[in-house]
Protein backbone atom coordinates (compact mmCIF):
# COMPACT_ATOMS: atom_id res chain seq x y z
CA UNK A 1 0.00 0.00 0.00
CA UNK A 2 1.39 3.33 -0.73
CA UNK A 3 1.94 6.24 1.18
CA UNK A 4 -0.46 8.36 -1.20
CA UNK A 5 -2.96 5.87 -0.90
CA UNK A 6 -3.17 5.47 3.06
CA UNK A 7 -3.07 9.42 3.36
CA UNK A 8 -6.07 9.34 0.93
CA UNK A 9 -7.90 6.89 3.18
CA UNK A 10 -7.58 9.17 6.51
CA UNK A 11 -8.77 12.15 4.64
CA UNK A 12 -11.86 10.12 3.25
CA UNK A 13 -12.92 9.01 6.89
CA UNK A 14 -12.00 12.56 8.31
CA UNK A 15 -14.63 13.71 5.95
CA UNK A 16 -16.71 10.86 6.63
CA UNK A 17 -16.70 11.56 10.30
CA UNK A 18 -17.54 15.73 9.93
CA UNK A 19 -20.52 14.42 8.08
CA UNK A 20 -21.69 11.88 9.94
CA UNK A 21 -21.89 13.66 13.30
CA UNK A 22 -23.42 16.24 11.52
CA UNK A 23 -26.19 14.42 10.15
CA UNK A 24 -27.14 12.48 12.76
CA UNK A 25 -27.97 15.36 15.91
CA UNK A 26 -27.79 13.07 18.66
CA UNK A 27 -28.36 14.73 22.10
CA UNK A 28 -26.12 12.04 24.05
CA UNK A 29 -22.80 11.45 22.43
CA UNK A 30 -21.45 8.50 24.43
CA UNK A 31 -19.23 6.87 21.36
CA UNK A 32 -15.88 8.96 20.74
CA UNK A 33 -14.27 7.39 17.62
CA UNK A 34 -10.07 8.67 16.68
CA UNK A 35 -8.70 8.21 13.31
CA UNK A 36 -4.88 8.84 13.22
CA UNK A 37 -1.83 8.88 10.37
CA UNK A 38 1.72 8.93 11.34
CA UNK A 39 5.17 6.83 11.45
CA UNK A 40 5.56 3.02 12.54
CA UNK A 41 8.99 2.47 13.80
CA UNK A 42 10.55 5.91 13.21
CA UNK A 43 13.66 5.06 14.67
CA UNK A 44 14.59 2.11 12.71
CA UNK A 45 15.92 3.43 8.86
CA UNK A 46 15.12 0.24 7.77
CA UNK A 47 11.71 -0.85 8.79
CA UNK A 48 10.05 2.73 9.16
CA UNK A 49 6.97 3.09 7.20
CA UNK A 50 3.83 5.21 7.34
CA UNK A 51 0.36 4.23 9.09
CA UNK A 52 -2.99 5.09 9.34
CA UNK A 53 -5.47 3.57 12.41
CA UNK A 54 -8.98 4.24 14.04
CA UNK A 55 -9.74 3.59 17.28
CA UNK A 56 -13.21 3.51 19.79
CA UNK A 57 -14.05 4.40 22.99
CA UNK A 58 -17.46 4.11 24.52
CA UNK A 59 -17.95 7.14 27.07
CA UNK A 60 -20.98 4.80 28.52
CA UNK A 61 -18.09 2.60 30.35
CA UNK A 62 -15.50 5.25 31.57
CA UNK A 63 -15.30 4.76 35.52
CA UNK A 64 -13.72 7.89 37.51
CA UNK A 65 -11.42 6.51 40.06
CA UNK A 66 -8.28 7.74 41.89
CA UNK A 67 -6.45 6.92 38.85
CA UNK A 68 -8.63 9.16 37.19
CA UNK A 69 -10.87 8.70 34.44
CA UNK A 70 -10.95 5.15 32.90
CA UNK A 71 -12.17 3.83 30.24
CA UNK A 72 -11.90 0.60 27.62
CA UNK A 73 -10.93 0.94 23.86
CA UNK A 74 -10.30 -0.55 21.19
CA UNK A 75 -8.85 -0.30 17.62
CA UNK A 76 -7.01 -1.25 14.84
CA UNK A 77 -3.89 0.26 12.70
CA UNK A 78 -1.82 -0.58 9.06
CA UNK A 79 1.13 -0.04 7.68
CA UNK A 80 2.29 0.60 3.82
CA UNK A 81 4.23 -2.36 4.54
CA UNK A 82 0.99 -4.56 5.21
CA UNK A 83 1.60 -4.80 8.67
CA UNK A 84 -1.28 -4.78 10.81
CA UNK A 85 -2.12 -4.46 15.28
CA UNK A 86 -6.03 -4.96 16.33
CA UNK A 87 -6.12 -4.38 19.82
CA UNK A 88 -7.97 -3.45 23.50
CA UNK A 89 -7.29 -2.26 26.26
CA UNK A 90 -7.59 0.53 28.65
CA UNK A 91 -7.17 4.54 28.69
CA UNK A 92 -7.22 7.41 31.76
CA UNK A 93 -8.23 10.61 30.46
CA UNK A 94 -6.65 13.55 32.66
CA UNK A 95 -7.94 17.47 31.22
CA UNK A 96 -6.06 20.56 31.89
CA UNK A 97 -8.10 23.36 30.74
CA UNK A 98 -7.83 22.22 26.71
CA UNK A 99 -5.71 20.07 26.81
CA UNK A 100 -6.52 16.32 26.87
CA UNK A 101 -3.66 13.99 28.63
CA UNK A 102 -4.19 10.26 27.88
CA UNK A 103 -1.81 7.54 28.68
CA UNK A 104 -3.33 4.08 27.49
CA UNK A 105 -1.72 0.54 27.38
CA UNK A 106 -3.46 -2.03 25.33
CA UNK A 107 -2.73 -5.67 24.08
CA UNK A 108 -3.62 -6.57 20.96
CA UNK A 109 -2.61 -9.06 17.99
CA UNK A 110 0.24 -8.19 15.54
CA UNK A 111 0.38 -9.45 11.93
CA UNK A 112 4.13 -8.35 10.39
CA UNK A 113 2.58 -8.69 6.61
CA UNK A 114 5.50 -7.46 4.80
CA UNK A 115 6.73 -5.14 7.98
CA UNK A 116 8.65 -5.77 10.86
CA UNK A 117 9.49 -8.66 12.62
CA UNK A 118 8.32 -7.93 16.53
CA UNK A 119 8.84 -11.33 17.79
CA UNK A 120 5.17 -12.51 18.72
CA UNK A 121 2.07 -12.46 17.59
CA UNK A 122 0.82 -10.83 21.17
CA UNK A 123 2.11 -7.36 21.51
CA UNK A 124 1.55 -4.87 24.25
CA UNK A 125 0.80 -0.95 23.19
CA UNK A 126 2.02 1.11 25.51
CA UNK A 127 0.86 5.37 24.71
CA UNK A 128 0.47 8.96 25.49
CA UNK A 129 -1.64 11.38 23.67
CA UNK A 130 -1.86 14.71 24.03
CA UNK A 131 -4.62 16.72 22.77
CA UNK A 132 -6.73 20.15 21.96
CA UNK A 133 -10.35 20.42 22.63
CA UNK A 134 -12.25 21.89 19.14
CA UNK A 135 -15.49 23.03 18.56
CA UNK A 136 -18.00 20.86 17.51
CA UNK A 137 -17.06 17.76 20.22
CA UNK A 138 -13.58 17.30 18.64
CA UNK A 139 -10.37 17.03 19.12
CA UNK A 140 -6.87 17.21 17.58
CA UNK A 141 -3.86 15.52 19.32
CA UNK A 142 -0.35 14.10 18.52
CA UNK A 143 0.51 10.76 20.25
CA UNK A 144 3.39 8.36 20.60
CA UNK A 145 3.25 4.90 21.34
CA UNK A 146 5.87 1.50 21.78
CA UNK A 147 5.12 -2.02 21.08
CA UNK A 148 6.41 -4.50 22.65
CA UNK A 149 6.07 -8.32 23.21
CA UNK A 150 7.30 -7.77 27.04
CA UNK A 151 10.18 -10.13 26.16
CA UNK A 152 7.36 -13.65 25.56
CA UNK A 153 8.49 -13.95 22.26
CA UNK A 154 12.15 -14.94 20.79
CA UNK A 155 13.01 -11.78 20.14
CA UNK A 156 11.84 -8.26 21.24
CA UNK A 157 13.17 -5.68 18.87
CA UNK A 158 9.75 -3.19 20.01
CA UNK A 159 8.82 -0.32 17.38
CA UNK A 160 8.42 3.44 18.71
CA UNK A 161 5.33 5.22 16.42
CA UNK A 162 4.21 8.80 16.20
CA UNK A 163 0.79 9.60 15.10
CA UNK A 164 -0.95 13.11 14.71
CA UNK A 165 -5.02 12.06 15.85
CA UNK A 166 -8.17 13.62 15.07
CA UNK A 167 -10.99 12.70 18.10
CA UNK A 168 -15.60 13.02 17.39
CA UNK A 169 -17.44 12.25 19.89
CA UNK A 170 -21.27 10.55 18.36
């Protein structure tokens, strides 16, 4: 998959998002979908390659603890090099003013396609996003994430990603 083509992609469900919310007026909006493009493995020359993902959370399950605010997601992300990660997991969400803080850490299945060899087919996603509250129930936010296999597999080279995120709430 090419670069061109994956950027294409995010701007056709950016669009499809905008339109969607719009169109559908709900009162409650308990469903906050992300879509986010960016860099898998920036730090290794040879394995780099661009990505584009969408992940869910359901604002019906958040819990406010001493933690702070928790709640589960899930998603999916892919690679130009066919490499895909489909996982769940967990989020806090921690607001200053604007700005939205969220650390999340989710397992999820990895499928190297024509990518990156992680070791394992169970990876762990460890992230922290920061972003800006916009009008309209969105958001726009830059995040960086590692993957790991926490050592389980036979090797554990881990990729470090970047990702610039755009945040509706439904």
């Amino acid at each position: 998959m090419k670069l061109k083509n994956l950027y294409s992609i995010f701007i056709f469900f950016l669009l499809c998002m905008n339109s969607l919310a719009d169109e559908l007026k709900l009162d409650k909006k308990n469903n906050e979908f992300s879509i986010y493009t960016g860099m898998f493995d920036f730090s290794d020359d040879g394995k780099r390659s661009s990505l584009i993902g969408i992940q869910h959370q359901n604002e019906d399950l958040k819990k406010y603890t001493f933690l702070g605010n928790l709640s589960p997601i899930s998603g999916a992300l892919i690679t130009a090099d066919n490499a895909s990660y489909f996982y769940t997991g967990i989020q806090a969400q921690y607001k200053v003013g604007l700005i939205n803080i969220t650390p999340s850490f989710t397992p999820g299945y990895y499928h190297k396609g024509d990518g990156k060899d992680l070791g394992h087919v169970l990876e762990f996603k460890s992230e922290v996003q920061i972003s800006l509250n916009l009008p309209k129930d969105s958001q726009f936010g830059f995040s960086y994430n590692h993957l790991s296999n926490a050592s389980i597999g036979d090797k554990n080279p881990g990729a470090n990603s970047y990702m610039f995120n755009f945040l509706k709430k439904f």
